[in-house]
C-alpha atoms as a PDB file:
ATOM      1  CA  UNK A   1      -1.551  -3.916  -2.837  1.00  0.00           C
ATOM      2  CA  UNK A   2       1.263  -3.412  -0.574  1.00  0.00           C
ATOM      3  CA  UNK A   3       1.050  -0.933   2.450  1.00  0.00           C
ATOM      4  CA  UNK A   4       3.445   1.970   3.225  1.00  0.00           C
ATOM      5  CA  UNK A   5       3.627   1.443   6.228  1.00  0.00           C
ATOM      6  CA  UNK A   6       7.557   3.255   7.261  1.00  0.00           C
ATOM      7  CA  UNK A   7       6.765   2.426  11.217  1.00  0.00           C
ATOM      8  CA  UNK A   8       4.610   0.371  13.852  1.00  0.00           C
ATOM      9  CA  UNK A   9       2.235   2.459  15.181  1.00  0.00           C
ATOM     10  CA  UNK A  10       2.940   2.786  18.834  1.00  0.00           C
ATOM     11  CA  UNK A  11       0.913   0.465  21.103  1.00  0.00           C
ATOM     12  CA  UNK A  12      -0.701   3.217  22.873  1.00  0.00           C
ATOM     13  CA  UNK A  13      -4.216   2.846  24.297  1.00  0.00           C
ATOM     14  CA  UNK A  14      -5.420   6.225  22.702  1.00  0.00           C
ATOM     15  CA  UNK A  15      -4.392   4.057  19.157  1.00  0.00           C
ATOM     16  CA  UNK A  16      -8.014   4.250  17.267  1.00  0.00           C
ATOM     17  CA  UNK A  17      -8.461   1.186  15.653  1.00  0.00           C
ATOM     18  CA  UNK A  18      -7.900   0.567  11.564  1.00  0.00           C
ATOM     19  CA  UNK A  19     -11.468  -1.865  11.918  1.00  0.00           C
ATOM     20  CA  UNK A  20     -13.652   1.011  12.151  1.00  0.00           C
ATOM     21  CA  UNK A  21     -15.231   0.061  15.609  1.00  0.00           C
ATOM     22  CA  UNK A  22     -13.807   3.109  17.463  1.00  0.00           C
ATOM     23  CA  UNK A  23     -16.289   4.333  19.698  1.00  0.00           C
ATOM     24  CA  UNK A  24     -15.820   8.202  20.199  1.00  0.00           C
ATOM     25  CA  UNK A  25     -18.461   7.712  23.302  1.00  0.00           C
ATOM     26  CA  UNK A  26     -16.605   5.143  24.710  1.00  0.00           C
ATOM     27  CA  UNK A  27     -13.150   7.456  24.694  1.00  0.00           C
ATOM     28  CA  UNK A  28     -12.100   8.774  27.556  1.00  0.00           C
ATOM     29  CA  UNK A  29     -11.617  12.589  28.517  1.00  0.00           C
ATOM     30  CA  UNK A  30      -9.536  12.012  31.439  1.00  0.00           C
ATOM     31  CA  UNK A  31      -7.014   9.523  31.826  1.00  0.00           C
ATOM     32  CA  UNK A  32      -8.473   5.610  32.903  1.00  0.00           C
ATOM     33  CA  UNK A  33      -5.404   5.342  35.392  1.00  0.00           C
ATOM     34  CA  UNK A  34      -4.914   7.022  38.692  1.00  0.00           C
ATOM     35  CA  UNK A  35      -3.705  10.604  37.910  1.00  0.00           C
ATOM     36  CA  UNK A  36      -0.089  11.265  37.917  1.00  0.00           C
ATOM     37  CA  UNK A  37       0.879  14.000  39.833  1.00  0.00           C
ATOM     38  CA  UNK A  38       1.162  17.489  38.088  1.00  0.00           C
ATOM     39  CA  UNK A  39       4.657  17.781  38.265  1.00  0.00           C
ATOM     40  CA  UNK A  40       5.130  14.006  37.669  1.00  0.00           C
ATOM     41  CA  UNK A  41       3.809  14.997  34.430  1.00  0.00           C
ATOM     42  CA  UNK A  42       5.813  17.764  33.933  1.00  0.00           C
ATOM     43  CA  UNK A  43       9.251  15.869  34.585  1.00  0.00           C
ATOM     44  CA  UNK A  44       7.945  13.353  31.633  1.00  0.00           C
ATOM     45  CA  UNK A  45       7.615  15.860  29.358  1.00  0.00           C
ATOM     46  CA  UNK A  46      10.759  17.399  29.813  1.00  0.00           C
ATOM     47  CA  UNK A  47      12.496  13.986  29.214  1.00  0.00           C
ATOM     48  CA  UNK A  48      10.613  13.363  25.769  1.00  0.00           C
ATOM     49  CA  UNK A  49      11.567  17.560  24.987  1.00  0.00           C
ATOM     50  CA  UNK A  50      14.785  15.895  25.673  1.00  0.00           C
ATOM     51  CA  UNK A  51      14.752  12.850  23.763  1.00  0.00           C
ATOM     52  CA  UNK A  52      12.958  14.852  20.720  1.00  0.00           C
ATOM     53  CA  UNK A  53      15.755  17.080  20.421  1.00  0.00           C
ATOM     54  CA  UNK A  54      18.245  14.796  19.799  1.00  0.00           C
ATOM     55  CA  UNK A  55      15.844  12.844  17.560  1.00  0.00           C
ATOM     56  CA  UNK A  56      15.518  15.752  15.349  1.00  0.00           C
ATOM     57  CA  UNK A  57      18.996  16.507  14.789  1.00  0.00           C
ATOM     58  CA  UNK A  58      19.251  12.458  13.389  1.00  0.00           C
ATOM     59  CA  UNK A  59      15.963  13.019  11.681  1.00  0.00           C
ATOM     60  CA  UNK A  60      17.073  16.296   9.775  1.00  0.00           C
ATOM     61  CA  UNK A  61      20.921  14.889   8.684  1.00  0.00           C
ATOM     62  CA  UNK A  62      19.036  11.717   7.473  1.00  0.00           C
ATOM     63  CA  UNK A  63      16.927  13.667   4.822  1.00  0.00           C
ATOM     64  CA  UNK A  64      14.569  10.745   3.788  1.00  0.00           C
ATOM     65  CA  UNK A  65      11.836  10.900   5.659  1.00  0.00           C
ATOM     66  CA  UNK A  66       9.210  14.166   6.653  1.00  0.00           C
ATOM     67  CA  UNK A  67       7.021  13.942  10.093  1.00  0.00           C
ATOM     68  CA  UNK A  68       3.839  15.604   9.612  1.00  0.00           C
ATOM     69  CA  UNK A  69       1.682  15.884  13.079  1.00  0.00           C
ATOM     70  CA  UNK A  70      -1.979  16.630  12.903  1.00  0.00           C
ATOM     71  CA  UNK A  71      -4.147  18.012  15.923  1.00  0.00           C
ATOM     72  CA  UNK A  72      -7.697  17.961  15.506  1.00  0.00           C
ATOM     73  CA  UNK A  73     -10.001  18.768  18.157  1.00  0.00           C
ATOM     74  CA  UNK A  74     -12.795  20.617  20.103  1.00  0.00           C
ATOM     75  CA  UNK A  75     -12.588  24.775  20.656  1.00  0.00           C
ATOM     76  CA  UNK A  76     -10.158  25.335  23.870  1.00  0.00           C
ATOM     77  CA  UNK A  77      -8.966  21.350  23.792  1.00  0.00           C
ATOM     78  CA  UNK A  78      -5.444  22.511  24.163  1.00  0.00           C
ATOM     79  CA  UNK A  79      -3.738  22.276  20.647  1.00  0.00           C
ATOM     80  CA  UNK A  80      -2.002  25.502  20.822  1.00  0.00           C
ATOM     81  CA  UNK A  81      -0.630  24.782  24.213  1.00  0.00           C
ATOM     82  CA  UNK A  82       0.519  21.565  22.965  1.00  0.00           C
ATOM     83  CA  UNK A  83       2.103  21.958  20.271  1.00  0.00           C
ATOM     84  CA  UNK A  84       4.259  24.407  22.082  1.00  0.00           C
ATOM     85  CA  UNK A  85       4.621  22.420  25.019  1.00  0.00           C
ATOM     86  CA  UNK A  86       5.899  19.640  22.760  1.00  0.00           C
ATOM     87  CA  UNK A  87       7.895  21.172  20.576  1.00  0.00           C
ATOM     88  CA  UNK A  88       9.616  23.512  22.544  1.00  0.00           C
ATOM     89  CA  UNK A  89      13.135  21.946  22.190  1.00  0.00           C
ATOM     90  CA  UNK A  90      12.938  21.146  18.726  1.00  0.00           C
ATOM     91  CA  UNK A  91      15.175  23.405  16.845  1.00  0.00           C
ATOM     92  CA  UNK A  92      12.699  25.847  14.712  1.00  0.00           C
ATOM     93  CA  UNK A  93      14.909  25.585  11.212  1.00  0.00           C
ATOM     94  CA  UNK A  94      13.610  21.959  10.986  1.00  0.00           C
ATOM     95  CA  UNK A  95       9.917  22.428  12.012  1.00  0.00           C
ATOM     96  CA  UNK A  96       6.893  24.877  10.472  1.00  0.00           C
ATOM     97  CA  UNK A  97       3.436  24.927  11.761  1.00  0.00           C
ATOM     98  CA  UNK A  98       0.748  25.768   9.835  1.00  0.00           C
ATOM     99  CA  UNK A  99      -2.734  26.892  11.374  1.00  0.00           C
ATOM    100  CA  UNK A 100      -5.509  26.381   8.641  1.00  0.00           C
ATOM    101  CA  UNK A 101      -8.305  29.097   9.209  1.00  0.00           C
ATOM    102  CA  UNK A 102     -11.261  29.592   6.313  1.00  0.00           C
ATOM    103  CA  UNK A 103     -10.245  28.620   2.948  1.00  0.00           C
ATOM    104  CA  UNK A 104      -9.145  31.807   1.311  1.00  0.00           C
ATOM    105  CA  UNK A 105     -10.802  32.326  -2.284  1.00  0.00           C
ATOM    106  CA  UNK A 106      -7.289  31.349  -3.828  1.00  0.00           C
ATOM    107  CA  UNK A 107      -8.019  27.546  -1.710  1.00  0.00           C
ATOM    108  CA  UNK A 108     -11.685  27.585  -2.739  1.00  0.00           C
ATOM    109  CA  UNK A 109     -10.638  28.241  -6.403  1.00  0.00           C
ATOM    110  CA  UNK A 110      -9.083  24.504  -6.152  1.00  0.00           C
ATOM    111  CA  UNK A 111      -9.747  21.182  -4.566  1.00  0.00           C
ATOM    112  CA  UNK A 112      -9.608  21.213  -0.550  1.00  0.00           C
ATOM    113  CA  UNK A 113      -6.292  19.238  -0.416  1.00  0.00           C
ATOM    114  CA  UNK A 114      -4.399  21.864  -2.906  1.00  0.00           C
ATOM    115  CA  UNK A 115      -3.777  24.151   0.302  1.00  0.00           C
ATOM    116  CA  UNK A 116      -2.788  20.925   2.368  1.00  0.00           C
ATOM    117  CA  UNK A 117      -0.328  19.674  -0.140  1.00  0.00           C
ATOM    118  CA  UNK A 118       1.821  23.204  -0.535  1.00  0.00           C
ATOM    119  CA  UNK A 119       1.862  22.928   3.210  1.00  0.00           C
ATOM    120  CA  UNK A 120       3.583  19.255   3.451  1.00  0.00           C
ATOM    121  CA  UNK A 121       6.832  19.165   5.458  1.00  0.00           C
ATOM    122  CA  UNK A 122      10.091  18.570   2.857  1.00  0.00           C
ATOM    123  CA  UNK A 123      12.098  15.974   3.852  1.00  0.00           C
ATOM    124  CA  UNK A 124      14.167  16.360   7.110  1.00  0.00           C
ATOM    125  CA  UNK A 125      11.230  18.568   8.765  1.00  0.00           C
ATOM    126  CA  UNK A 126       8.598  18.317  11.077  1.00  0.00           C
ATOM    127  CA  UNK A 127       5.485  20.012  10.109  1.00  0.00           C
ATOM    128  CA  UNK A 128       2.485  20.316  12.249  1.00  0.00           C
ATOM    129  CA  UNK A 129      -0.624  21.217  11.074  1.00  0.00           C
ATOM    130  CA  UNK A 130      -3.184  22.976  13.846  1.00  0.00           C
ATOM    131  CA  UNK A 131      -6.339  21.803  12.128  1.00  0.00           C
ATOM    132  CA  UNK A 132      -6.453  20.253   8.838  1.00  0.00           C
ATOM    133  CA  UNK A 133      -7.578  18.776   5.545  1.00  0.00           C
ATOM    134  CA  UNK A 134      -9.906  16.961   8.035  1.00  0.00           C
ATOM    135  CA  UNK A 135     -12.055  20.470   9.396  1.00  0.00           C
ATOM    136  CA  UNK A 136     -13.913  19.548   5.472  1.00  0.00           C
ATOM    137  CA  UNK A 137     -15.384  16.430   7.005  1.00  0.00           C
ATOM    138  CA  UNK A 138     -15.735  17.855  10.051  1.00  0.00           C
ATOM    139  CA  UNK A 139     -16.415  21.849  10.145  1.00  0.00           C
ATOM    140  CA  UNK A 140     -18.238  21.879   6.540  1.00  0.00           C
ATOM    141  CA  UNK A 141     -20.130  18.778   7.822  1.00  0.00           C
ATOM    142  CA  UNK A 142     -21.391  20.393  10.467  1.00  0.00           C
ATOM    143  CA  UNK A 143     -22.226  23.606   8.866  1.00  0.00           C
ATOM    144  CA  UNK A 144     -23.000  22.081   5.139  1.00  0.00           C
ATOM    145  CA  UNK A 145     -24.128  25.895   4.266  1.00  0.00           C
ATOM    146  CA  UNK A 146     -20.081  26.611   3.986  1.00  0.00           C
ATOM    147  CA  UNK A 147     -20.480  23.999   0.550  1.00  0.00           C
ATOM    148  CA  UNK A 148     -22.390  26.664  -1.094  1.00  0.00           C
ATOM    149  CA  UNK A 149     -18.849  28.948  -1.317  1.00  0.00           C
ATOM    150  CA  UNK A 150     -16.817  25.601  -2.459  1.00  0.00           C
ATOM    151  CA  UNK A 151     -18.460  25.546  -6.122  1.00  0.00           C
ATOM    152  CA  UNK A 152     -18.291  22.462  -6.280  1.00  0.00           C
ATOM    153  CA  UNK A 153     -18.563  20.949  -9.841  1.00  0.00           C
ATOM    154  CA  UNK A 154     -20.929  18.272  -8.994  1.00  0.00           C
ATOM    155  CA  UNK A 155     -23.047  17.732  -5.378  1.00  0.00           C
ATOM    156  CA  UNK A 156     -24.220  14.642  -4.582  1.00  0.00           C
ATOM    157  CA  UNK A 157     -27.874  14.262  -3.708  1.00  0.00           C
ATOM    158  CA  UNK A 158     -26.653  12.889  -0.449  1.00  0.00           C
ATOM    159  CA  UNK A 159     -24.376  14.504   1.638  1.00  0.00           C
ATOM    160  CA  UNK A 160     -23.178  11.487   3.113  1.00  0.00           C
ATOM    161  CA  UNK A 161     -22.180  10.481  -0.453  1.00  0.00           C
ATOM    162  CA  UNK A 162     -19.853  13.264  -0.328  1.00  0.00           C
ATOM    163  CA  UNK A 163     -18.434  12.881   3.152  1.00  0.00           C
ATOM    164  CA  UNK A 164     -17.497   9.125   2.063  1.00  0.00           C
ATOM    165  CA  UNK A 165     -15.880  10.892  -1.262  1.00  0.00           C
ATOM    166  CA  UNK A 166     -13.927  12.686   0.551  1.00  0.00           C
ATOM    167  CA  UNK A 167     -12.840   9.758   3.116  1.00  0.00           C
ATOM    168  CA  UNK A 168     -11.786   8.233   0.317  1.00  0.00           C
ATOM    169  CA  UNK A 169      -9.799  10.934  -0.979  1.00  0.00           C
ATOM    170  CA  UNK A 170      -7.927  12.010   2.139  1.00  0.00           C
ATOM    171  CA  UNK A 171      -7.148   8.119   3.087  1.00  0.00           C
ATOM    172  CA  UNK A 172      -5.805   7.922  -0.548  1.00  0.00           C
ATOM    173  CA  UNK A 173      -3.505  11.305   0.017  1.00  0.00           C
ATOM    174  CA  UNK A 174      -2.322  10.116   3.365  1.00  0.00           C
ATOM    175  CA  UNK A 175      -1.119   6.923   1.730  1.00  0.00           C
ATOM    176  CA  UNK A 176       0.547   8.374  -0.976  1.00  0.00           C
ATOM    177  CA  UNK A 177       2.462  11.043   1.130  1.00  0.00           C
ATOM    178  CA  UNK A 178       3.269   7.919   3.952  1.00  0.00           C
ATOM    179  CA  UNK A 179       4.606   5.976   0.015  1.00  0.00           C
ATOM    180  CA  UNK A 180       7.177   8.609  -0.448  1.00  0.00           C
ATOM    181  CA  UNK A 181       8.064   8.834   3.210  1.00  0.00           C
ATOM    182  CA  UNK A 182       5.520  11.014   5.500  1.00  0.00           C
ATOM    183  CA  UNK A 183       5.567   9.799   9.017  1.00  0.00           C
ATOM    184  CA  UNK A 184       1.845  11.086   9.701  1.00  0.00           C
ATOM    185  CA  UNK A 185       0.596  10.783  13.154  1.00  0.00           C
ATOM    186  CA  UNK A 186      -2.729  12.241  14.025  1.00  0.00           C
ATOM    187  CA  UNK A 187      -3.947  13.316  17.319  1.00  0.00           C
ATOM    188  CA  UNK A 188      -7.484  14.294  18.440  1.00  0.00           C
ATOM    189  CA  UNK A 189      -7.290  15.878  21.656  1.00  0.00           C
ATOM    190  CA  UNK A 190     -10.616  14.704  23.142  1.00  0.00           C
ATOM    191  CA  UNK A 191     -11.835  17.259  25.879  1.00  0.00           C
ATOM    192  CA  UNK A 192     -15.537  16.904  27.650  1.00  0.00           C
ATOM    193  CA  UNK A 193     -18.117  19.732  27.199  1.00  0.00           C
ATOM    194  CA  UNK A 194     -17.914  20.515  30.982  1.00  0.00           C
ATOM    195  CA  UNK A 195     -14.180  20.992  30.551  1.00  0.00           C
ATOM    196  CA  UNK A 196     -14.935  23.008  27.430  1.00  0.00           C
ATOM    197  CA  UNK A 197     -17.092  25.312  28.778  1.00  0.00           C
ATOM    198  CA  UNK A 198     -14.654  25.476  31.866  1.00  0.00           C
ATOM    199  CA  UNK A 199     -11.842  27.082  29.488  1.00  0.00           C
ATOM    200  CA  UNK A 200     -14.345  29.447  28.296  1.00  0.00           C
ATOM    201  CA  UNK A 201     -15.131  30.970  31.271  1.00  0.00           C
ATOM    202  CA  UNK A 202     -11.821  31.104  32.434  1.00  0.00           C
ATOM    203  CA  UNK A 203     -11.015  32.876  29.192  1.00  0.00           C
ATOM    204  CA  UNK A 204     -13.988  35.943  30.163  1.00  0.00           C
ATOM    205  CA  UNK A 205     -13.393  36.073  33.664  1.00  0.00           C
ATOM    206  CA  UNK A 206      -9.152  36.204  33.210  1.00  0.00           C
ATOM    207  CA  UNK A 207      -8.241  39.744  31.326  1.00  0.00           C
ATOM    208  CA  UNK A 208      -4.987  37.928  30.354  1.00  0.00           C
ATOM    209  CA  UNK A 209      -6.835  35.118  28.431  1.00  0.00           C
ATOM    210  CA  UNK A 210     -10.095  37.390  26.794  1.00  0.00           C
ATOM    211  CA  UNK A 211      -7.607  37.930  23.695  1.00  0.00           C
ATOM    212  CA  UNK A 212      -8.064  33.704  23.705  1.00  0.00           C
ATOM    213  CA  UNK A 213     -11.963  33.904  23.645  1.00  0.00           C
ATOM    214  CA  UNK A 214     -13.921  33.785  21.045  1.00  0.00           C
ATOM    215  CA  UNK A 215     -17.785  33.892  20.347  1.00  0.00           C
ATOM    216  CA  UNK A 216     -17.891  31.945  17.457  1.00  0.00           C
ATOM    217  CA  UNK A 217     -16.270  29.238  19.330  1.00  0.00           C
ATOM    218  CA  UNK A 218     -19.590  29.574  21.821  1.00  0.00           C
ATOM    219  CA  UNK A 219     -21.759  29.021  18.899  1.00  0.00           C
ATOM    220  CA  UNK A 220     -19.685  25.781  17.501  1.00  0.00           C
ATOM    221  CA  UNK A 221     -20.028  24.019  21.187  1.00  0.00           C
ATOM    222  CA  UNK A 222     -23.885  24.132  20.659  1.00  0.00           C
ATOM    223  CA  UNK A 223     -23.990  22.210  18.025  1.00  0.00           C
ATOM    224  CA  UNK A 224     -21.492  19.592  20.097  1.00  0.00           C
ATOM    225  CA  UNK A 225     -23.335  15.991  19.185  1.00  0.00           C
ATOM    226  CA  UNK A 226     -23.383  17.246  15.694  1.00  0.00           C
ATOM    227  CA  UNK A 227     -19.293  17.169  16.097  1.00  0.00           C
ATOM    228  CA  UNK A 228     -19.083  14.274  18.236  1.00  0.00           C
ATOM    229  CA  UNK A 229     -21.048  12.305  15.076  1.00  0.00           C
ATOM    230  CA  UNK A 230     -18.529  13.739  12.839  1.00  0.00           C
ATOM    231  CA  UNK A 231     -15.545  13.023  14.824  1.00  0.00           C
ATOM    232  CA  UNK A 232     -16.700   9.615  15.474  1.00  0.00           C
ATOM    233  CA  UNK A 233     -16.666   8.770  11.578  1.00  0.00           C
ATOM    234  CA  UNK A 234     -13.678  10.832  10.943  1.00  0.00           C
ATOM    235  CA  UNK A 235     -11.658   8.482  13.317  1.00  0.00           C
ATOM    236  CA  UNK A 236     -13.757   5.043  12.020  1.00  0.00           C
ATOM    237  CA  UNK A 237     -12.959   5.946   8.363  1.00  0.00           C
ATOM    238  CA  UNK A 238      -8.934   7.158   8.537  1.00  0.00           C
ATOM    239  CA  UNK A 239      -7.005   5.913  10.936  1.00  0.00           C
ATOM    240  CA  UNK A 240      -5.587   3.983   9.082  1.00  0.00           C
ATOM    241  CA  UNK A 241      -1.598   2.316   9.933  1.00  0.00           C
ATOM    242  CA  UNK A 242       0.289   3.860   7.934  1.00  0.00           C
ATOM    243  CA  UNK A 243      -1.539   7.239   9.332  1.00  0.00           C
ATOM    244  CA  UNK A 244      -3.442   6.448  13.070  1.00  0.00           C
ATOM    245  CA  UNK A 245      -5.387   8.556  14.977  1.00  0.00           C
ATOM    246  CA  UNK A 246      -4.683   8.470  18.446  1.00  0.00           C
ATOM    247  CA  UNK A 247      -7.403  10.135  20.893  1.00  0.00           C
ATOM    248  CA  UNK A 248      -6.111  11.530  23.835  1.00  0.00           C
ATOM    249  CA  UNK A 249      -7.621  12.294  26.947  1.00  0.00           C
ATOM    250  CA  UNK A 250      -7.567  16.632  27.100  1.00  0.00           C
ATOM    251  CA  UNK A 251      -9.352  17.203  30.378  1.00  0.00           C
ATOM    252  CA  UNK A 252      -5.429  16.855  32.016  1.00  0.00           C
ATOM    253  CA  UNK A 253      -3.452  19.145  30.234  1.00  0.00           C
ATOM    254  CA  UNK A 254      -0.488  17.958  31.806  1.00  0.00           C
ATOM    255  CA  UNK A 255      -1.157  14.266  31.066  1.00  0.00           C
ATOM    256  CA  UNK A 256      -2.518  14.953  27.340  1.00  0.00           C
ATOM    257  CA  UNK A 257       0.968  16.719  26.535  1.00  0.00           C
ATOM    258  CA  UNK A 258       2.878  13.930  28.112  1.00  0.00           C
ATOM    259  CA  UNK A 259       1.224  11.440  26.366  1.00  0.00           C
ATOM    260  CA  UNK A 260       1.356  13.006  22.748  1.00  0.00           C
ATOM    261  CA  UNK A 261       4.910  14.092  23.105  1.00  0.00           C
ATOM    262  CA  UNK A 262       5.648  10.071  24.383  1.00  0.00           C
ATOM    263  CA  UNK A 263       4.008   8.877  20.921  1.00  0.00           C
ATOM    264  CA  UNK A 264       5.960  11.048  19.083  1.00  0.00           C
ATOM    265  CA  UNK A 265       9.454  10.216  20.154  1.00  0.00           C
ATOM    266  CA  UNK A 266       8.608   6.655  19.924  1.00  0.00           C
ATOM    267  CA  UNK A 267       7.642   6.820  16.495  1.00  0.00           C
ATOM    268  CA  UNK A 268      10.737   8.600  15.607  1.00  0.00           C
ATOM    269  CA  UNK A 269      12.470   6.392  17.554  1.00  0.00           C
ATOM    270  CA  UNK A 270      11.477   3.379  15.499  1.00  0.00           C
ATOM    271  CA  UNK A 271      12.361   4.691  11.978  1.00  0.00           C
ATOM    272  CA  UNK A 272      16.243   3.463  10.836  1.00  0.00           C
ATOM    273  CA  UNK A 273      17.701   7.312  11.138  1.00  0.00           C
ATOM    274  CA  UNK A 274      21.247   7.281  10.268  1.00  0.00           C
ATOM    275  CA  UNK A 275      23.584  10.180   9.938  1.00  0.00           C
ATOM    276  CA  UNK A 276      25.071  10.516   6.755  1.00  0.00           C
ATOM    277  CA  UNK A 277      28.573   8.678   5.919  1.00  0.00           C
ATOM    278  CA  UNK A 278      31.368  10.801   4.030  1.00  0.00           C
ATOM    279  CA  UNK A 279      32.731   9.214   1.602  1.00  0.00           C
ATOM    280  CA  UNK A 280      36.095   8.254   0.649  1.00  0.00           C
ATOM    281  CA  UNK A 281      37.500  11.330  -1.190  1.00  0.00           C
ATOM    282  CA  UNK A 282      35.544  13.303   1.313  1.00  0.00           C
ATOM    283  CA  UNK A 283      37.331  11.367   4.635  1.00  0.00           C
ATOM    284  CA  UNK A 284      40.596  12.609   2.864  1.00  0.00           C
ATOM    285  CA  UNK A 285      39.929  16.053   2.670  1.00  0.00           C
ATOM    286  CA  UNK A 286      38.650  15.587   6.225  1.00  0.00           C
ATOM    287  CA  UNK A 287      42.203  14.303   7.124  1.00  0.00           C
ATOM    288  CA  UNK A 288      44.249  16.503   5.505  1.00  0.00           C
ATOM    289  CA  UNK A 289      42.725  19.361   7.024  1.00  0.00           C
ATOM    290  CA  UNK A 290      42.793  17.553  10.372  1.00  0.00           C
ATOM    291  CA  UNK A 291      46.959  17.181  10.245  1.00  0.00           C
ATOM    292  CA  UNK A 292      46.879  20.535   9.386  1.00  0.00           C
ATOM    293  CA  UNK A 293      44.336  22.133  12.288  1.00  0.00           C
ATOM    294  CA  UNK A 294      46.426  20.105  14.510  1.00  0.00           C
ATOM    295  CA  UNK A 295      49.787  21.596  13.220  1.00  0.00           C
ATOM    296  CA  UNK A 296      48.681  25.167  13.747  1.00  0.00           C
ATOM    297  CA  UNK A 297      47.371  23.907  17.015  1.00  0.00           C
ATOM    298  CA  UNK A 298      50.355  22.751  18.175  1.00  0.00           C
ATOM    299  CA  UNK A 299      51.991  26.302  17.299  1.00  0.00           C
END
């Protein structure tokens, strides 16, 4: 069966690998390399803002294919940020994001990808997604209580039965949306629990930030090897080429928004974006009204 794959993934070393030996332990949290300086950082970002601009504009005239960016991660990781940081030149009548919070009872009266499908970017848009179809292999995993809510017509004895179901299902999505041309890139933002619970306290002890804070979020990073185990498999059973996973270091906020905002404008780099060509009757009106513009001009 043939792939659809519409790009290369970019040779990155954060790429997790389609073979299912990624090893989440193994990942780093901080980059491997000698840390760029701050504002080093800084100054690459602003030059992939830059490039991602102009990308966009070529990207929304060509109208064929959608971009659809997922962030995954820990509590206080540094999605929000990012996604800002990254997007902040992109013009905002091409690009939605979508935060997905609890299922509403609307979601949980269908399937969990009917509320990720309405959400899909159209064609000629960016959409990002700030958590995910993926926080049901990951969240409900965790916390397989929230199943009881789901009414699910059938359970399977095993729980791991229906984490592999829904691997399946969310590999099989991805490659139909990537057939009918979704760029998906996915990015979990890999931050260590000492960084973690650095954020938090800087969230209590900062009046600015206690808005940020929140308890439940406390409660979620005690149960933190339950999530690594769950983020491990998420990454061995999707990543996938015609929608990778990339796992960046998120200890270095300045590095991890560098280094997502680099993949991106690669990948949209690579795909054949053309801007539309008038045709003939349409380069005649064009000229016409040209000799005339430059009549009245002359007057």
């Amino acid at each position: 069966m043939a792939k659809p794959i519409l790009f290369d993934p970019v040779d990155s070393p954060f790429l997790v690998p389609f073979d299912g030996s990624f090893k989440l332990s193994k990942a780093d949290t901080e980059p491997s390399e000698k840390h760029a300086e701050k504002k080093d950082n800084q100054d690459k970002l602003a030059k992939s803002v830059h490039e991602l601009a102009k990308l966009q504009g070529r990207f929304y005239a060509d109208s064929r294919y959608s971009l659809l960016l997922v962030f995954q991660a820990m509590d206080a990781a540094g999605k929000d940020g990012t996604i800002k940081a990254v997007m902040s030149g992109v013009n905002p009548q091409g690009c939605q994001v979508t935060a997905f919070k609890s299922p509403s009872k609307e979601d949980l009266d269908h399937d969990f990808l009917w509320r990720i499908q309405k959400a899909l970017p159209a064609r000629g848009q960016i959409g990002i997604f700030n958590r995910s179809h993926y926080e049901e292999v990951l969240v409900v995993r965790v916390n397989p209580e929230y199943l009881d809510t789901e009414r699910l017509p059938r359970r399977p004895k095993q729980l791991e039965d229906l984490w592999a179901e829904r691997f399946e299902s969310i590999v099989e999505a991805e490659r139909h949306w990537a057939r009918n041309g979704c760029v998906i890139l996915k990015f979990f933002l890999n931050v260590s629990r000492k960084e973690q619970h650095k954020r938090f306290l800087d969230r209590i002890t900062d009046p600015d930030d206690n808005w940020k804070f929140n308890s439940g979020d406390w409660k979620e990073s005690a149960k933190w090897d339950d999530y690594q185990d769950a983020y491990k498999e998420v990454l061995r059973e999707t990543s996938k080429p015609w929608a990778p996973w990339y796992s960046i270091p998120a200890d270095d906020k300045p590095f991890m928004r560098c280094a997502v905002a680099d993949i991106v404008v690669k990948t949209l780099a690579s795909l054949p974006l053309m801007f539309p060509e008038p045709d003939l009757e349409d380069r005649k009106v064009m000229e016409k009204i040209r000799v005339e513009l430059e009549a009245k001009h002359k007057h």
